[in-house]
N, C-alpha and C. Protein backbone atom coordinates (compact mmCIF):
# COMPACT_ATOMS: atom_id res chain seq x y z
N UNK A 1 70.65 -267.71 -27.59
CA UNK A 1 71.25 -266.50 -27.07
C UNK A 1 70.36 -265.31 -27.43
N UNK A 2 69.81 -264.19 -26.38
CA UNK A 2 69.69 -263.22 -26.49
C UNK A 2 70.13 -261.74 -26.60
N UNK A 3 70.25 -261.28 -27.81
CA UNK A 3 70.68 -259.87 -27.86
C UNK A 3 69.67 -258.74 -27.32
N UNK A 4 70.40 -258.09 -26.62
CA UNK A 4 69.73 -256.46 -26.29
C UNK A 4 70.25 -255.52 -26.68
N UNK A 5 69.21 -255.22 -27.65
CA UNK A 5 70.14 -253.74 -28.26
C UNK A 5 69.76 -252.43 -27.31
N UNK A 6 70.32 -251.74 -27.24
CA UNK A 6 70.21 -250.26 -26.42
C UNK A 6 70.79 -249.12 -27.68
N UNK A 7 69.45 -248.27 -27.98
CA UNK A 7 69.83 -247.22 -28.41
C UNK A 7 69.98 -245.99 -27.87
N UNK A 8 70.70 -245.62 -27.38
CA UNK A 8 71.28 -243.92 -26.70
C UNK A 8 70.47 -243.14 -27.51
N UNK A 9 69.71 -242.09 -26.81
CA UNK A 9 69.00 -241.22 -26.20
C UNK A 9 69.22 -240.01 -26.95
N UNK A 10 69.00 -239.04 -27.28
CA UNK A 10 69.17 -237.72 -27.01
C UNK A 10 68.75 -237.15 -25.41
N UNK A 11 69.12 -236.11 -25.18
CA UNK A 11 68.47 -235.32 -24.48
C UNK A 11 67.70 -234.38 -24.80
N UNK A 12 66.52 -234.35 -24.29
CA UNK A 12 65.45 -233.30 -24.45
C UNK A 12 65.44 -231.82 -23.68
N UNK A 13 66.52 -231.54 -24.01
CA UNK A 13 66.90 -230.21 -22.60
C UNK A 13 65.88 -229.05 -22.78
N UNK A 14 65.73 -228.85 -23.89
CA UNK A 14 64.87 -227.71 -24.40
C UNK A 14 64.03 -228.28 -23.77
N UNK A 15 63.15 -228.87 -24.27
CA UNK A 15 61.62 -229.55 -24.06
C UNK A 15 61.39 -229.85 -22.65
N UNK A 16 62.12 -230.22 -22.34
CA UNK A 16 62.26 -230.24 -20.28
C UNK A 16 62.18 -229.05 -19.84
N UNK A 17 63.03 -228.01 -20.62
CA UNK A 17 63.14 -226.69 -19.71
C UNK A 17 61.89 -225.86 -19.72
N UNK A 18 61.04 -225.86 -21.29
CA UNK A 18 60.08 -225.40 -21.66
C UNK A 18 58.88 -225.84 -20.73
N UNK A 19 58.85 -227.12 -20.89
CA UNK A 19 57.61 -228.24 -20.20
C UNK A 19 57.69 -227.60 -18.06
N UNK A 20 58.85 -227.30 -17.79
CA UNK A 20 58.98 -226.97 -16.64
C UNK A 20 58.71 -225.65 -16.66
N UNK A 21 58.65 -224.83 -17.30
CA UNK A 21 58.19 -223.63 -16.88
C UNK A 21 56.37 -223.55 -17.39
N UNK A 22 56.10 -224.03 -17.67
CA UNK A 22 54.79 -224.16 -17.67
C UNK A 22 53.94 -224.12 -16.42
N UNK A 23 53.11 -222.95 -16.34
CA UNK A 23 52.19 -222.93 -15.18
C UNK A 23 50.42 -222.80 -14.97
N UNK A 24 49.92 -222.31 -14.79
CA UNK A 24 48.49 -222.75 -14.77
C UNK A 24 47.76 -221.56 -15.05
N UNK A 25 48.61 -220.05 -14.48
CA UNK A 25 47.98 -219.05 -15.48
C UNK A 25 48.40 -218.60 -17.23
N UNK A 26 49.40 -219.15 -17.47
CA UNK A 26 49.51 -219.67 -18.92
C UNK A 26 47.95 -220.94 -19.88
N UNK A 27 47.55 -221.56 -19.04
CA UNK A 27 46.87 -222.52 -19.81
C UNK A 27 46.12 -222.80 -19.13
N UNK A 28 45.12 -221.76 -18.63
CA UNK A 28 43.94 -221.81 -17.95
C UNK A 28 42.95 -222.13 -19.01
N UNK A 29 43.19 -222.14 -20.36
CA UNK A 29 42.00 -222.41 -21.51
C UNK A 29 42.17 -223.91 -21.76
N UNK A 30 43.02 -224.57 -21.23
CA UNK A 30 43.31 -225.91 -21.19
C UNK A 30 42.84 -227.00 -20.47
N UNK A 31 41.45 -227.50 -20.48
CA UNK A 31 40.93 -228.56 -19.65
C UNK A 31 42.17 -229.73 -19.86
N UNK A 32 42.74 -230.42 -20.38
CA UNK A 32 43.84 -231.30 -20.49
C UNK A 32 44.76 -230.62 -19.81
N UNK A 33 45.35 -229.27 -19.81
CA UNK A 33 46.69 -228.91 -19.05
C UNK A 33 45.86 -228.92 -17.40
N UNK A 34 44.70 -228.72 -17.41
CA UNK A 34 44.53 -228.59 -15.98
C UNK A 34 44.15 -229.81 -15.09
N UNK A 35 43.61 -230.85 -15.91
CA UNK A 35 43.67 -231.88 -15.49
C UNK A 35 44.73 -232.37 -15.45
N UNK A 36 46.07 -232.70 -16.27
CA UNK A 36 47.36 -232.92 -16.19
C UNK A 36 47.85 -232.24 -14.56
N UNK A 37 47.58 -231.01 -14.09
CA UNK A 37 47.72 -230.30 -13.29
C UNK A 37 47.31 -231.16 -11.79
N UNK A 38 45.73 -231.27 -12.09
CA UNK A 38 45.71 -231.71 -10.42
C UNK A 38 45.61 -233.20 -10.84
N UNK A 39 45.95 -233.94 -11.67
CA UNK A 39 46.42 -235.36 -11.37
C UNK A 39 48.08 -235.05 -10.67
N UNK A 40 48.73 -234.36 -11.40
CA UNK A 40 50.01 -234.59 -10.97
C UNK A 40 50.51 -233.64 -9.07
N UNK A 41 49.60 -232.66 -8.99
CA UNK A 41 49.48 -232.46 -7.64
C UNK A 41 48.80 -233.02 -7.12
N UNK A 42 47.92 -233.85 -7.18
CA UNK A 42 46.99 -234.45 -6.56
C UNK A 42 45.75 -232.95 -5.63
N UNK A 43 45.43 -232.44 -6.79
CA UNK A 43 44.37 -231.51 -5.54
C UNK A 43 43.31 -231.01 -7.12
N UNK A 44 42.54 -230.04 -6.81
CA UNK A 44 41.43 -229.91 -7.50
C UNK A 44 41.31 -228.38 -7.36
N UNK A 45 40.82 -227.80 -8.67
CA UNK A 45 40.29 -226.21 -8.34
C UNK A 45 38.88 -226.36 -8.26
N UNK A 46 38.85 -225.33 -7.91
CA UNK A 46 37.54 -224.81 -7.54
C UNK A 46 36.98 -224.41 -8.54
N UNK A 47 35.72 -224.62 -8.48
CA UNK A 47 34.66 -223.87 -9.58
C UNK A 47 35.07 -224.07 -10.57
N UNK A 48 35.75 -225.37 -11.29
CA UNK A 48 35.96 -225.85 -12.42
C UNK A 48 35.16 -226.51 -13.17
N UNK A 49 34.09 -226.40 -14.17
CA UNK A 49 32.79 -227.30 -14.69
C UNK A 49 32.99 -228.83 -14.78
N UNK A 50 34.37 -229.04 -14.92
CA UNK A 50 34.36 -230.63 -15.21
C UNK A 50 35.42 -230.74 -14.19
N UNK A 51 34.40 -232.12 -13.60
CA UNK A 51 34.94 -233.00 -11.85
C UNK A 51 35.39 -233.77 -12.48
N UNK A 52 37.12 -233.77 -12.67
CA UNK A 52 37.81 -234.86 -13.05
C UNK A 52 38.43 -235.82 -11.42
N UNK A 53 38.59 -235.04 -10.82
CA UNK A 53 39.63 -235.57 -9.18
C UNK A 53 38.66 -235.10 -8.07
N UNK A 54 37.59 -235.92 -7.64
CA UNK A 54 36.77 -235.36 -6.98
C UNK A 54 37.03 -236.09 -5.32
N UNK A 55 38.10 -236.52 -5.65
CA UNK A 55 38.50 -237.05 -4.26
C UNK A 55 39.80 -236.48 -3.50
N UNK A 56 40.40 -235.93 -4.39
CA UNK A 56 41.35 -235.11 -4.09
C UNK A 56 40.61 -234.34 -3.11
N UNK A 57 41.48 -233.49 -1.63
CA UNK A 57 40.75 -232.20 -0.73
C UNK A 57 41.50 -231.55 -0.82
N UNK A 58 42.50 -231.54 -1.08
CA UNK A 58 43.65 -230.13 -1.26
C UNK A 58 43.12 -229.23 -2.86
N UNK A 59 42.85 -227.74 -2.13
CA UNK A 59 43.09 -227.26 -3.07
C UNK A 59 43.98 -226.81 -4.50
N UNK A 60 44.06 -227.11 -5.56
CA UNK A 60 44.91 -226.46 -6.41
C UNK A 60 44.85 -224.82 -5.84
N UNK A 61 45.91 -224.23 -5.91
CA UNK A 61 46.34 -222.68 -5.81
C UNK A 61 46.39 -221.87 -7.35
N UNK A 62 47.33 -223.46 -8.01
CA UNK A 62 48.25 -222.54 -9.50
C UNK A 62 49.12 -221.95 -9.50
N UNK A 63 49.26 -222.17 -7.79
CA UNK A 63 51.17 -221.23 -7.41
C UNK A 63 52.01 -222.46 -7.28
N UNK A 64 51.88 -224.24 -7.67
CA UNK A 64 52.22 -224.82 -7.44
C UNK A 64 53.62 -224.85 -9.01
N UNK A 65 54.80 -225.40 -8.26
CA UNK A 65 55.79 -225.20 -9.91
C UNK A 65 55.68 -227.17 -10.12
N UNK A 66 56.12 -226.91 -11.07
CA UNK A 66 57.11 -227.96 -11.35
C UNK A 66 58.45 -227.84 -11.77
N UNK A 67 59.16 -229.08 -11.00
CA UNK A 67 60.40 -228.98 -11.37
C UNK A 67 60.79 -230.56 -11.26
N UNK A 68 62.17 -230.23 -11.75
CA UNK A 68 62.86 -231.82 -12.06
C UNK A 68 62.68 -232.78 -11.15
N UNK A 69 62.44 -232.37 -9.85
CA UNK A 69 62.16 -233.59 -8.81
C UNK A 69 61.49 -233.93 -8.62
N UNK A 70 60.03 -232.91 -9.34
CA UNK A 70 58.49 -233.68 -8.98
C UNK A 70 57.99 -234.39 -10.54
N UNK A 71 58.88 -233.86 -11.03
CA UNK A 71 58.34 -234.57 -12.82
C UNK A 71 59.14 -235.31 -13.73
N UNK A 72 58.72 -236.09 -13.84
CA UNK A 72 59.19 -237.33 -14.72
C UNK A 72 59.31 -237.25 -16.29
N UNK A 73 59.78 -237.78 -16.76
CA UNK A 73 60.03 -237.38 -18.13
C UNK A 73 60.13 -238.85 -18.75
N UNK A 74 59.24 -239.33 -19.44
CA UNK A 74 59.21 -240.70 -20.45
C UNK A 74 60.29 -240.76 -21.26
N UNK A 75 61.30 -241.69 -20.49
CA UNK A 75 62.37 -242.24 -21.05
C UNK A 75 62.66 -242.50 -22.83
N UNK A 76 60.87 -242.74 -23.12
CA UNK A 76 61.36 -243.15 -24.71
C UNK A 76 60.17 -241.55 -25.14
N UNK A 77 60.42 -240.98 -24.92
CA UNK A 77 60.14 -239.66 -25.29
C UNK A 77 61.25 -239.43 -26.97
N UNK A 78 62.47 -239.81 -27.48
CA UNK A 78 63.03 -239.34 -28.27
C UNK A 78 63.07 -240.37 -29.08
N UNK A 79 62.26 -241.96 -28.82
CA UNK A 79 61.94 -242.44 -29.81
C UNK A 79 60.47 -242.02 -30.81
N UNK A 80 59.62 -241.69 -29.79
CA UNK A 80 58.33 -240.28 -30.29
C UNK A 80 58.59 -239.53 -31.24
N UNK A 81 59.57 -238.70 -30.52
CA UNK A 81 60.11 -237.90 -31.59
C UNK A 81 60.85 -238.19 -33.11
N UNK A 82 61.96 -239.16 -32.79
CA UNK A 82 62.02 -239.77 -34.11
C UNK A 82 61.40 -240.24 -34.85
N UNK A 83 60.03 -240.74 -34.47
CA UNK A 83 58.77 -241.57 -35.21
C UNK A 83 58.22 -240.60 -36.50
N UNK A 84 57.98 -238.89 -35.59
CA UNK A 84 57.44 -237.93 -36.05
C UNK A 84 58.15 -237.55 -37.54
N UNK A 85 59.47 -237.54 -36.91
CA UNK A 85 60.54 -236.95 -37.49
C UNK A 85 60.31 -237.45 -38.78
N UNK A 86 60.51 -238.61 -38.93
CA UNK A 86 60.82 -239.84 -40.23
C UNK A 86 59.72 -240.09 -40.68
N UNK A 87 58.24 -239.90 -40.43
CA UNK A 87 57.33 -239.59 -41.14
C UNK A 87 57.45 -238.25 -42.08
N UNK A 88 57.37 -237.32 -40.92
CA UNK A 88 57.55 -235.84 -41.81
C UNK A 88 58.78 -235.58 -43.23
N UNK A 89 59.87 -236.56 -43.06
CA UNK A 89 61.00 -236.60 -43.91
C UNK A 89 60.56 -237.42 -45.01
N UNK A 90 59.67 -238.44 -44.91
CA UNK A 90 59.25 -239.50 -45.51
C UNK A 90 57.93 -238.73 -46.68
N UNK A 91 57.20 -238.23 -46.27
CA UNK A 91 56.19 -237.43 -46.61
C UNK A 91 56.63 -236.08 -47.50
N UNK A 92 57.64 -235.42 -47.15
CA UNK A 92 58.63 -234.44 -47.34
C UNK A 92 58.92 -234.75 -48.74
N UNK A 93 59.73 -236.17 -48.98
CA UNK A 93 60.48 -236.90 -50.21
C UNK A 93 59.52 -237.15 -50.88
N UNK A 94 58.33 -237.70 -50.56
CA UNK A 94 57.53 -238.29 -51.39
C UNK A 94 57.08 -237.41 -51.63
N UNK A 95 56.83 -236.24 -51.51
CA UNK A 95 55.92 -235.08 -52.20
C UNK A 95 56.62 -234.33 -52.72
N UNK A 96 57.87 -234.55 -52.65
CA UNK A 96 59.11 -234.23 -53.97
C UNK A 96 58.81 -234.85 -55.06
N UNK A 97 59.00 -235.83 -55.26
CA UNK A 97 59.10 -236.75 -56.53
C UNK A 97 57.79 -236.83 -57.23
N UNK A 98 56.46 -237.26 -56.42
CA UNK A 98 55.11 -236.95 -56.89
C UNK A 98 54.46 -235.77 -57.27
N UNK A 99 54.91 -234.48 -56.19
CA UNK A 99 53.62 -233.69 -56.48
C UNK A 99 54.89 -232.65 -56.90
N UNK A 100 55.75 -232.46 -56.89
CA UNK A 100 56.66 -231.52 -57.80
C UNK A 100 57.64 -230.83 -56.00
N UNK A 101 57.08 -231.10 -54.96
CA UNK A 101 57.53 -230.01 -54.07
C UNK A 101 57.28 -228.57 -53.97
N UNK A 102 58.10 -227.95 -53.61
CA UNK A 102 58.15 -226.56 -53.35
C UNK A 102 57.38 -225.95 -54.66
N UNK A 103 57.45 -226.20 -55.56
CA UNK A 103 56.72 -225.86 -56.66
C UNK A 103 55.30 -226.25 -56.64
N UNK A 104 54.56 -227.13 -56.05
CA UNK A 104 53.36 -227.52 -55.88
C UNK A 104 52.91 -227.30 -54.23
N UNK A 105 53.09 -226.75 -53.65
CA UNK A 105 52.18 -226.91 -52.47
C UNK A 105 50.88 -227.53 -52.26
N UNK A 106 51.10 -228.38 -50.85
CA UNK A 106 49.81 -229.20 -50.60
C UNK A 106 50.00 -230.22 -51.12
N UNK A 107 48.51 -231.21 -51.07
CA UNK A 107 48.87 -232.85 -51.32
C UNK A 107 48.02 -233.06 -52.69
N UNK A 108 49.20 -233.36 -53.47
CA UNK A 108 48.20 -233.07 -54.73
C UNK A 108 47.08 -234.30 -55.23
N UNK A 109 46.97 -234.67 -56.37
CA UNK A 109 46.32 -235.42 -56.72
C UNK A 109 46.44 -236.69 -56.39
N UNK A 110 47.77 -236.87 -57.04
CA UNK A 110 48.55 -238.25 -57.15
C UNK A 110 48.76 -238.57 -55.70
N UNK A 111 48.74 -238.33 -54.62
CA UNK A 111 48.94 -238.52 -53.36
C UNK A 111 47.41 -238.47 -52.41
N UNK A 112 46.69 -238.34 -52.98
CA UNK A 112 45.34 -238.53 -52.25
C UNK A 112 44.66 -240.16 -52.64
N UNK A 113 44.76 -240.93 -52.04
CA UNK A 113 44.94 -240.93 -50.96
C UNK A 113 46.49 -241.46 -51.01
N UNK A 114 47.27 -241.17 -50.09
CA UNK A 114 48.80 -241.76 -49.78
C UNK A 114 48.54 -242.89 -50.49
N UNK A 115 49.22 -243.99 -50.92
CA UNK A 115 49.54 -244.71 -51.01
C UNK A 115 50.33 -245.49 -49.79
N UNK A 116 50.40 -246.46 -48.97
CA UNK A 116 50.84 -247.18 -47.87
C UNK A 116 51.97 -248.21 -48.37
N UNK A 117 52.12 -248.31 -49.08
CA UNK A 117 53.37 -249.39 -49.79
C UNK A 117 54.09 -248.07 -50.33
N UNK A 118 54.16 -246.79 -51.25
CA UNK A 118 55.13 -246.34 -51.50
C UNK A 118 55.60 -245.13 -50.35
N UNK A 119 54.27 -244.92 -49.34
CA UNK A 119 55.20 -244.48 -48.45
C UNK A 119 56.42 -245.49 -47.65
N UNK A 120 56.19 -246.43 -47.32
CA UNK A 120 57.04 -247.24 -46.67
C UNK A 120 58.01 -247.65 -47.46
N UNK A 121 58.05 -247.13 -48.51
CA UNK A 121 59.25 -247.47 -49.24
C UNK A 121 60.27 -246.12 -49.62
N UNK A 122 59.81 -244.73 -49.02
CA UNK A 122 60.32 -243.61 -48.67
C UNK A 122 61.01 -243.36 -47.59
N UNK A 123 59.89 -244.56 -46.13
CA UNK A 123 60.06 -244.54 -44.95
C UNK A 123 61.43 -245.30 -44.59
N UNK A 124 61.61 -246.52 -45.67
CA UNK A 124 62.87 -247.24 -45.36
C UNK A 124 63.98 -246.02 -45.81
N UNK A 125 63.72 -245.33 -46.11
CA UNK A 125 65.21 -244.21 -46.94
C UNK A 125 65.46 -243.25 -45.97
N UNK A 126 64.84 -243.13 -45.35
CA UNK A 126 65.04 -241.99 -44.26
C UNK A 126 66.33 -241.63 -43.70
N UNK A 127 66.75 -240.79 -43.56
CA UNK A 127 68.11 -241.01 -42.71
C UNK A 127 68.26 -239.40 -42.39
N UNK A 128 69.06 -239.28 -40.87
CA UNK A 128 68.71 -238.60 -40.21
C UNK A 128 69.42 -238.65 -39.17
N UNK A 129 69.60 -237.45 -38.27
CA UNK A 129 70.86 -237.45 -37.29
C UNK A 129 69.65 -236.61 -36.36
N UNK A 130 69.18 -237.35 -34.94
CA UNK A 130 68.23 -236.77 -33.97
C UNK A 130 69.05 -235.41 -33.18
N UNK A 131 68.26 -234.40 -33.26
CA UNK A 131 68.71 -233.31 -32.13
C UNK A 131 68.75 -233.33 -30.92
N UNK A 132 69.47 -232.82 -30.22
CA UNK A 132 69.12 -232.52 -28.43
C UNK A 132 68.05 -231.70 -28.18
C-alpha cells in the first residue's frame, strides 16, 4: 500500500502581488530580470549587449504587464520558503548556545567552520508556524 501525503500550502499573496507589479523600468540594471522578461514575452530589446532570444522578432516595449493570467507561480514555492526559514531558525539557535547570541554578533570562533552534524541536530528542533 501506498501513502500520499499532501501538505497544504500557504499562500504567497504578498509575493504574488509584489512579483506582479514588477516592470522593466524598475530593473533595467537587471540582465536576469530582463532576460526573465523576454523569455516570458517571448520578444527581445533592442540594443541590449547580451543576445539571449535571438529568435524571438517581436519587439520588447517594457509596456508589457504581468498579471495572474500570464504568470505562473511554482506550486512548491512555500516549501522554498520553509527550507530558508528552518535554516535561518536553525543557525539562529545554534549561535545562541555557541557564540553567546545577541551578545556576540557574527559567526564566532567555535562555529567556523559550522559543524554539519550539530547543525542538523538544531535543524531537527525547529518548529515553526509558515506565514501567508
Amino acid at each position: 500500500m501506498v501513502a500520499v501525503i499532501y501538505i497544504a500550502k500557504s499562500g504567497f499573496f504578498r509575493f504574488k502581488k509584489a512579483f506582479l507589479s514588477f516592470s522593466v523600468p524598475n530593473f533595467t540594471f537587471s540582465d536576469f530580470f530582463l532576460e526573465f522578461w523576454e523569455h516570458h514575452f517571448q520578444c527581445k530589446f533592442p540594443n541590449t549587449t547580451i543576445a539571449r532570444y535571438k529568435n524571438f522578432t517581436t519587439i520588447c516595449t517594457g509596456d508589457e504587464k504581468l498579471t495572474r493570467e500570464n504568470t505562473q507561480f511554482e506550486a512548491q514555492l512555500q516549501f522554498v520558503s520553509d527550507a530558508v526559514l528552518s535554516f535561518a531558525y536553525a543557525l539562529r539557535d545554534m549561535h545562541e548556545v555557541i557564540c553567546g547570541g545577541k551578545r556576540n554578533p557574527g559567526v564566532c570562533t567555535k562555529m567556523k567552520p559550522v559543524d554539519g552534524t550539530t547543525l542538523l541536530g538544531y535543524l531537527k528542533n525547529v518548529s515553526f508556524v509558515g506565514k501567508d
